[in-house]
C-alpha atoms as a PDB file:
ATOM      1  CA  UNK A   1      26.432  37.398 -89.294  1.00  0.00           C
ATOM      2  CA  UNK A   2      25.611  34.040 -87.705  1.00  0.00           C
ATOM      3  CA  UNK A   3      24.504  31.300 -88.991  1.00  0.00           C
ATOM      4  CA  UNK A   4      20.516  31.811 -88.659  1.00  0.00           C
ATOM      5  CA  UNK A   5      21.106  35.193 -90.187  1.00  0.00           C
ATOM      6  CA  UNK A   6      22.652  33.437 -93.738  1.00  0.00           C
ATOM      7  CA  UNK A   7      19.872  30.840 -93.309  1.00  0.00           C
ATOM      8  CA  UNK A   8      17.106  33.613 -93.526  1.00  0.00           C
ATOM      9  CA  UNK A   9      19.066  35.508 -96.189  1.00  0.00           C
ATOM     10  CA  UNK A  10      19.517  31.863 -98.303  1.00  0.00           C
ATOM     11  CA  UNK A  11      15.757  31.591 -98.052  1.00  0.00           C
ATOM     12  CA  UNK A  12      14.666  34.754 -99.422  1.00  0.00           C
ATOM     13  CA  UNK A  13      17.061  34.517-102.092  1.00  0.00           C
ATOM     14  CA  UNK A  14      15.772  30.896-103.220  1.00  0.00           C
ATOM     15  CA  UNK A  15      12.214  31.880-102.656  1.00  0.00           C
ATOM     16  CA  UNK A  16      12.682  34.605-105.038  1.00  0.00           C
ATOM     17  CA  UNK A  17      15.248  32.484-108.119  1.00  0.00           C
ATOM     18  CA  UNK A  18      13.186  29.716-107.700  1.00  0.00           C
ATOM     19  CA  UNK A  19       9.444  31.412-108.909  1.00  0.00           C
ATOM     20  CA  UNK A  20      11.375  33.788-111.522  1.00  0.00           C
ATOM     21  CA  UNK A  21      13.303  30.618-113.225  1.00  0.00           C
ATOM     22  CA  UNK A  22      10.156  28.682-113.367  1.00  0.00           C
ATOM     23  CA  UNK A  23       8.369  31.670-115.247  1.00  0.00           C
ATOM     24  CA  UNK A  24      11.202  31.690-117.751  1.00  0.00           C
ATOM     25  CA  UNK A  25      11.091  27.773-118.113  1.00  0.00           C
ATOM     26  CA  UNK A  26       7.385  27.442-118.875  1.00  0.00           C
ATOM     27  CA  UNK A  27       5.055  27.885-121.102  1.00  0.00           C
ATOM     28  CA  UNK A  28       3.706  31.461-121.893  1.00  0.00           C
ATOM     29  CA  UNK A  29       0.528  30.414-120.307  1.00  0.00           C
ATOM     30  CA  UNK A  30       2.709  29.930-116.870  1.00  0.00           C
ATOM     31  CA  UNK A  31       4.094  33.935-117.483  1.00  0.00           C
ATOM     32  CA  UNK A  32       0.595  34.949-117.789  1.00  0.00           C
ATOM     33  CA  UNK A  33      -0.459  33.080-114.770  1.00  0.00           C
ATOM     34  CA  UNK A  34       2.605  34.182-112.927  1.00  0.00           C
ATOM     35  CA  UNK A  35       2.344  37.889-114.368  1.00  0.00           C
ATOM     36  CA  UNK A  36      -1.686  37.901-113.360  1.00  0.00           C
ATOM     37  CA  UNK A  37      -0.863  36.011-109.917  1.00  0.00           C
ATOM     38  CA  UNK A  38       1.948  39.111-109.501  1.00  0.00           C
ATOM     39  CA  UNK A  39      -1.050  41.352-110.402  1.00  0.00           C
ATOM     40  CA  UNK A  40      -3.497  40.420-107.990  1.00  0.00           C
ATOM     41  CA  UNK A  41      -0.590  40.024-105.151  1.00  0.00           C
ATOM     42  CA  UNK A  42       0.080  43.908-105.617  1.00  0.00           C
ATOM     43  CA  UNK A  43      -3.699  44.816-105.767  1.00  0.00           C
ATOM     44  CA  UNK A  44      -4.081  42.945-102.924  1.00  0.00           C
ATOM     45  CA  UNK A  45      -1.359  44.431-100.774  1.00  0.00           C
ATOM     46  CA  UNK A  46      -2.757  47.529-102.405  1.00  0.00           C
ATOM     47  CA  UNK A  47      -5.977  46.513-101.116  1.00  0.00           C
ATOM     48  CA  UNK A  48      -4.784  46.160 -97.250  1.00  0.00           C
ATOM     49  CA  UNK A  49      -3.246  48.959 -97.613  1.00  0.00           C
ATOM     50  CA  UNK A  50      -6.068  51.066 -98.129  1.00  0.00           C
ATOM     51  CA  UNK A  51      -7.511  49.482 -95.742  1.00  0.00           C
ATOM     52  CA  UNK A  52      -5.072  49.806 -93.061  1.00  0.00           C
ATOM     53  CA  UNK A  53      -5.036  53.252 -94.657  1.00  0.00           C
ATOM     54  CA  UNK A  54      -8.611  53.593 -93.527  1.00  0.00           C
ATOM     55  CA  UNK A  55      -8.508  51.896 -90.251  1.00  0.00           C
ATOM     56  CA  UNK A  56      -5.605  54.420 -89.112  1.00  0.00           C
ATOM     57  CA  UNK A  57      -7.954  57.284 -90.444  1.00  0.00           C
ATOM     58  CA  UNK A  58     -10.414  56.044 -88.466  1.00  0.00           C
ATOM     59  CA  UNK A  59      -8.794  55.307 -85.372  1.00  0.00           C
ATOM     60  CA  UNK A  60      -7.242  58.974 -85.581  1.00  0.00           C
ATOM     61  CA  UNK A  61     -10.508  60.427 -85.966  1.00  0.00           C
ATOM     62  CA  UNK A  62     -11.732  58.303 -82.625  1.00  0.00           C
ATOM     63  CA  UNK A  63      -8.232  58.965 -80.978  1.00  0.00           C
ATOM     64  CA  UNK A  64      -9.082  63.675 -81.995  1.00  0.00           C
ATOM     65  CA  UNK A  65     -12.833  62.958 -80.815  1.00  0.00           C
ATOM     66  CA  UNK A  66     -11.525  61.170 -77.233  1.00  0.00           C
ATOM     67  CA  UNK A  67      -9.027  63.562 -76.770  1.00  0.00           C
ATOM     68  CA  UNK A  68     -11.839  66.292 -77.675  1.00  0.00           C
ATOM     69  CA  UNK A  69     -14.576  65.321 -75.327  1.00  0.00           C
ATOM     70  CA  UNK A  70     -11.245  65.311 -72.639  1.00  0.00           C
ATOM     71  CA  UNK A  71     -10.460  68.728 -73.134  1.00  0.00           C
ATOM     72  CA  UNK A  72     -13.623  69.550 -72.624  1.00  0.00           C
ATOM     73  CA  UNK A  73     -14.600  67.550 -69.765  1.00  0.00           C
ATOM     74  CA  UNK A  74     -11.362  69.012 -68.509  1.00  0.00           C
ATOM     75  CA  UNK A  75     -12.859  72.345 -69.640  1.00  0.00           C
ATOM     76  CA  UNK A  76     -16.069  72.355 -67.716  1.00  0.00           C
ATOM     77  CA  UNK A  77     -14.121  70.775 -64.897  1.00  0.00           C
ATOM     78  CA  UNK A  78     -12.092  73.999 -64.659  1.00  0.00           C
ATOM     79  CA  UNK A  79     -15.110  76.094 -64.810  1.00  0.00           C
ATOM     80  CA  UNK A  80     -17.034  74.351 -62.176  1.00  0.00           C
ATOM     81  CA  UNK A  81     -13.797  74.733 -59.722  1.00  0.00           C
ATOM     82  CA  UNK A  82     -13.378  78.426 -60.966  1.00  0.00           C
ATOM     83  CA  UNK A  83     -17.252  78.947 -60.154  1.00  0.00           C
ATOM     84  CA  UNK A  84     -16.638  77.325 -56.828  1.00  0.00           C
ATOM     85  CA  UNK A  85     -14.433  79.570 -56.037  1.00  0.00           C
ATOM     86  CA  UNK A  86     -15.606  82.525 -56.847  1.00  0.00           C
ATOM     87  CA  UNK A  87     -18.840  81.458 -54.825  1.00  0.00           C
ATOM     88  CA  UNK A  88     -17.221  80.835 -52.048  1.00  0.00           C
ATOM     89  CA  UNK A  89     -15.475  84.315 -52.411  1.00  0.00           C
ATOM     90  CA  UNK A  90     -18.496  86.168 -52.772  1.00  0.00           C
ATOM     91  CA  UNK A  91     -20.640  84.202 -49.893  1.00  0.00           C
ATOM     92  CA  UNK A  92     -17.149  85.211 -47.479  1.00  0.00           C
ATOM     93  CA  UNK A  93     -17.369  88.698 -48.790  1.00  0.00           C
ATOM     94  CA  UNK A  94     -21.286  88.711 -48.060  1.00  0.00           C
ATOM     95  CA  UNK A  95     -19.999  87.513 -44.436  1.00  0.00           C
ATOM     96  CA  UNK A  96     -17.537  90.277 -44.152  1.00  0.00           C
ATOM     97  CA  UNK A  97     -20.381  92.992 -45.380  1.00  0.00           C
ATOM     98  CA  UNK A  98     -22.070  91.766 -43.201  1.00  0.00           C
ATOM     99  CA  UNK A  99     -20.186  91.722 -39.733  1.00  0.00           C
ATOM    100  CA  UNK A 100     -19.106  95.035 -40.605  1.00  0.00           C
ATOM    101  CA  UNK A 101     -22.193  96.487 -41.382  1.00  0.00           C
ATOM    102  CA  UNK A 102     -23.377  94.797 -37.278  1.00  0.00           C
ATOM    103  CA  UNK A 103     -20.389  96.737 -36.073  1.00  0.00           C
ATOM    104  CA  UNK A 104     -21.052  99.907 -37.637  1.00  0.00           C
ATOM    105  CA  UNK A 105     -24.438  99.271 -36.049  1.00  0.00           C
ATOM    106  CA  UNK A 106     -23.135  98.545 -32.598  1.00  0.00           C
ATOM    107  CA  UNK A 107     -20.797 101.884 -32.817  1.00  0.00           C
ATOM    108  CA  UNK A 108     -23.647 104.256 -34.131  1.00  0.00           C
ATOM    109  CA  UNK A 109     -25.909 102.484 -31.043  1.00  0.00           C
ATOM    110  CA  UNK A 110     -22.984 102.914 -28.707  1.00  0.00           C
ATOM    111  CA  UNK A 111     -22.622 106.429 -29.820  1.00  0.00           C
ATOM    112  CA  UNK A 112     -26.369 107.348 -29.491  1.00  0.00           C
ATOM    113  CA  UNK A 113     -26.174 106.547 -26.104  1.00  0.00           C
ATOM    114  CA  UNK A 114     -23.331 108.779 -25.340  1.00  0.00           C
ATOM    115  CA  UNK A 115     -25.002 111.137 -27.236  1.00  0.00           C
ATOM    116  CA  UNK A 116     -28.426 110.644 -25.295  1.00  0.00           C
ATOM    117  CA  UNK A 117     -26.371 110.386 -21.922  1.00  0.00           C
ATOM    118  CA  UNK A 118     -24.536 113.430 -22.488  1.00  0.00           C
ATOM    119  CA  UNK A 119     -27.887 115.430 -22.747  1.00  0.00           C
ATOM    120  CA  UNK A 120     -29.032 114.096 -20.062  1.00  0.00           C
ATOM    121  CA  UNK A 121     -26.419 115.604 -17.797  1.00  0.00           C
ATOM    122  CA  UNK A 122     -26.587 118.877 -19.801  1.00  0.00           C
ATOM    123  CA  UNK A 123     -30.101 118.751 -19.374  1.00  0.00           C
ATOM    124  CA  UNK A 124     -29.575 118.009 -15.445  1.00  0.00           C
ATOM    125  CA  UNK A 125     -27.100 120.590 -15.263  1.00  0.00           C
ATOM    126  CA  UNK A 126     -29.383 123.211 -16.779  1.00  0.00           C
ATOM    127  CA  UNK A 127     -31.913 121.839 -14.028  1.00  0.00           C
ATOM    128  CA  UNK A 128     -29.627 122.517 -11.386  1.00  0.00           C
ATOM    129  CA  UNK A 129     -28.545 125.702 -12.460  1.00  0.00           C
ATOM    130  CA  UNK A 130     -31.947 126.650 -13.200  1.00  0.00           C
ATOM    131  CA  UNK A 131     -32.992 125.656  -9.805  1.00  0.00           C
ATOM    132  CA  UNK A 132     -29.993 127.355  -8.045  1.00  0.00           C
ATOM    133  CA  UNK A 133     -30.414 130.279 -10.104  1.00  0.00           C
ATOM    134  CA  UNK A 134     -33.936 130.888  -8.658  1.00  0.00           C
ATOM    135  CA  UNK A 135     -32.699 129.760  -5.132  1.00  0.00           C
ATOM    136  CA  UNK A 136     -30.440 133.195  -5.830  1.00  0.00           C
ATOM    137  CA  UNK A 137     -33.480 135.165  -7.459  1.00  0.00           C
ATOM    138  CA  UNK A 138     -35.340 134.307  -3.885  1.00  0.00           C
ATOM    139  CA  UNK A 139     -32.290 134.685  -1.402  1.00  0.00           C
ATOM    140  CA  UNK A 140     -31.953 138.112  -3.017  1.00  0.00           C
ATOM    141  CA  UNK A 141     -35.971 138.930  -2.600  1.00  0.00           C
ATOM    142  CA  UNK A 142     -35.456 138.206   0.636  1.00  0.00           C
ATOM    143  CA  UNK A 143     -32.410 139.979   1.135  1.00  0.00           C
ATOM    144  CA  UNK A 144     -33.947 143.314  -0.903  1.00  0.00           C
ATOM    145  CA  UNK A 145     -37.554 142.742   1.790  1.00  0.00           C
ATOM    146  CA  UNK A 146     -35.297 142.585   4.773  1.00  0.00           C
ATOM    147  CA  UNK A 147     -33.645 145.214   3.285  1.00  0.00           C
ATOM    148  CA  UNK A 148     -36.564 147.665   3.304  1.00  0.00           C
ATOM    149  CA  UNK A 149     -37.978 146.361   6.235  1.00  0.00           C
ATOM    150  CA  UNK A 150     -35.237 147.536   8.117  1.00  0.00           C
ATOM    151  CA  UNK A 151     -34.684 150.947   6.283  1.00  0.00           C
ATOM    152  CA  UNK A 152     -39.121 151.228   6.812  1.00  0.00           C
ATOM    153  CA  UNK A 153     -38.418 150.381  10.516  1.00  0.00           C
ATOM    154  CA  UNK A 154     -35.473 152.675  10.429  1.00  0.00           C
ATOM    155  CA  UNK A 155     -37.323 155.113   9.466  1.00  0.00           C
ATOM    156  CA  UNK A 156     -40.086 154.761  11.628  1.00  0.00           C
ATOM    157  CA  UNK A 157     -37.793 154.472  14.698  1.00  0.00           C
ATOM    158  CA  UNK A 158     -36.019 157.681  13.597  1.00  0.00           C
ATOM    159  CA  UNK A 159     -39.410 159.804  12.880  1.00  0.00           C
ATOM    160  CA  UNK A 160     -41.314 158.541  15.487  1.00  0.00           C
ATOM    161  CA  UNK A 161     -41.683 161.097  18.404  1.00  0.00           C
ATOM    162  CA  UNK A 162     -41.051 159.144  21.224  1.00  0.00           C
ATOM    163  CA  UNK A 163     -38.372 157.794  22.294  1.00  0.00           C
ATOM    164  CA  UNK A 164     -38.266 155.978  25.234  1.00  0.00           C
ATOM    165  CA  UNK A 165     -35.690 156.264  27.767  1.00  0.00           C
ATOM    166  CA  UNK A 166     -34.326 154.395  30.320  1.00  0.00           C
END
């Protein structure tokens, strides 16, 4: 120990001899003051302590209430960002749908005009074989009248009676 360690101890020791051999030295009047002055030093520590009692109480219950409104500040913060995002997921979803659905579009339009091109050249084809079907119907008719044209003139060279001779 040094020496302002002893000093400290000295002075604690004297402050306490000094009060209890005066109490024993006086009159009983001096023990009652000393005894009631003892009394009131203990209700008043008893006093702040209650009071720092209450004051620790109190700034606990502020301290749960600030850490309270935090959590849910942090709460709704959460919830906000969460909402965000799921907005943002459903509006690029939407946008997805959506460019999808316009390419389905463009395919089915794409395919409707194969569809209407390809009965167009059936329908040309069927034209054209229509057309050179009946070009064949008439070719024939015309082969089948020069046909009997020549077996009528055939005939009418072979029955008529004169024949002419050269």
């Amino acid at each position: 120990m040094d020496v302002r360690g002893r000093t400290g101890v000295l002075l604690c020791l004297l402050a306490v001899t000094i009060p209890a051999g005066a109490a024993g030295c006086g009159s009983t009047r001096s023990g009652r003051a000393s005894e009631s002055s003892a009394e009131a030093e203990r209700s008043e520590e008893e006093e702040q302590k209650k009071e720092e009692s209450a004051e620790l109480a109190k700034n606990r219950e502020i301290l749960s209430q600030i850490e309270a409104k935090k959590r849910e500040e942090d709460a709704e913060l959460t919830a906000h960002k969460t909402e965000a995002a799921a907005e943002a997921k459903a509006k690029k979803r939407e946008q997805k749908a959506a460019a999808e659905a316009k390419k389905k579009a463009a395919e089915a339009k794409k395919t409707e005009a194969k569809k209407k091109e390809l009965e167009a050249k059936a329908n040309a084809k069927k034209r054209e074989e229509a057309a050179q079907a009946e070009a064949k119907r008439k070719q024939e008719a015309s082969q089948r009248a020069n046909t009997v044209k020549r077996k009528a003139q055939s005939r009418r060279e072979q029955t008529s009676p004169i024949t002419i001779r050269q």
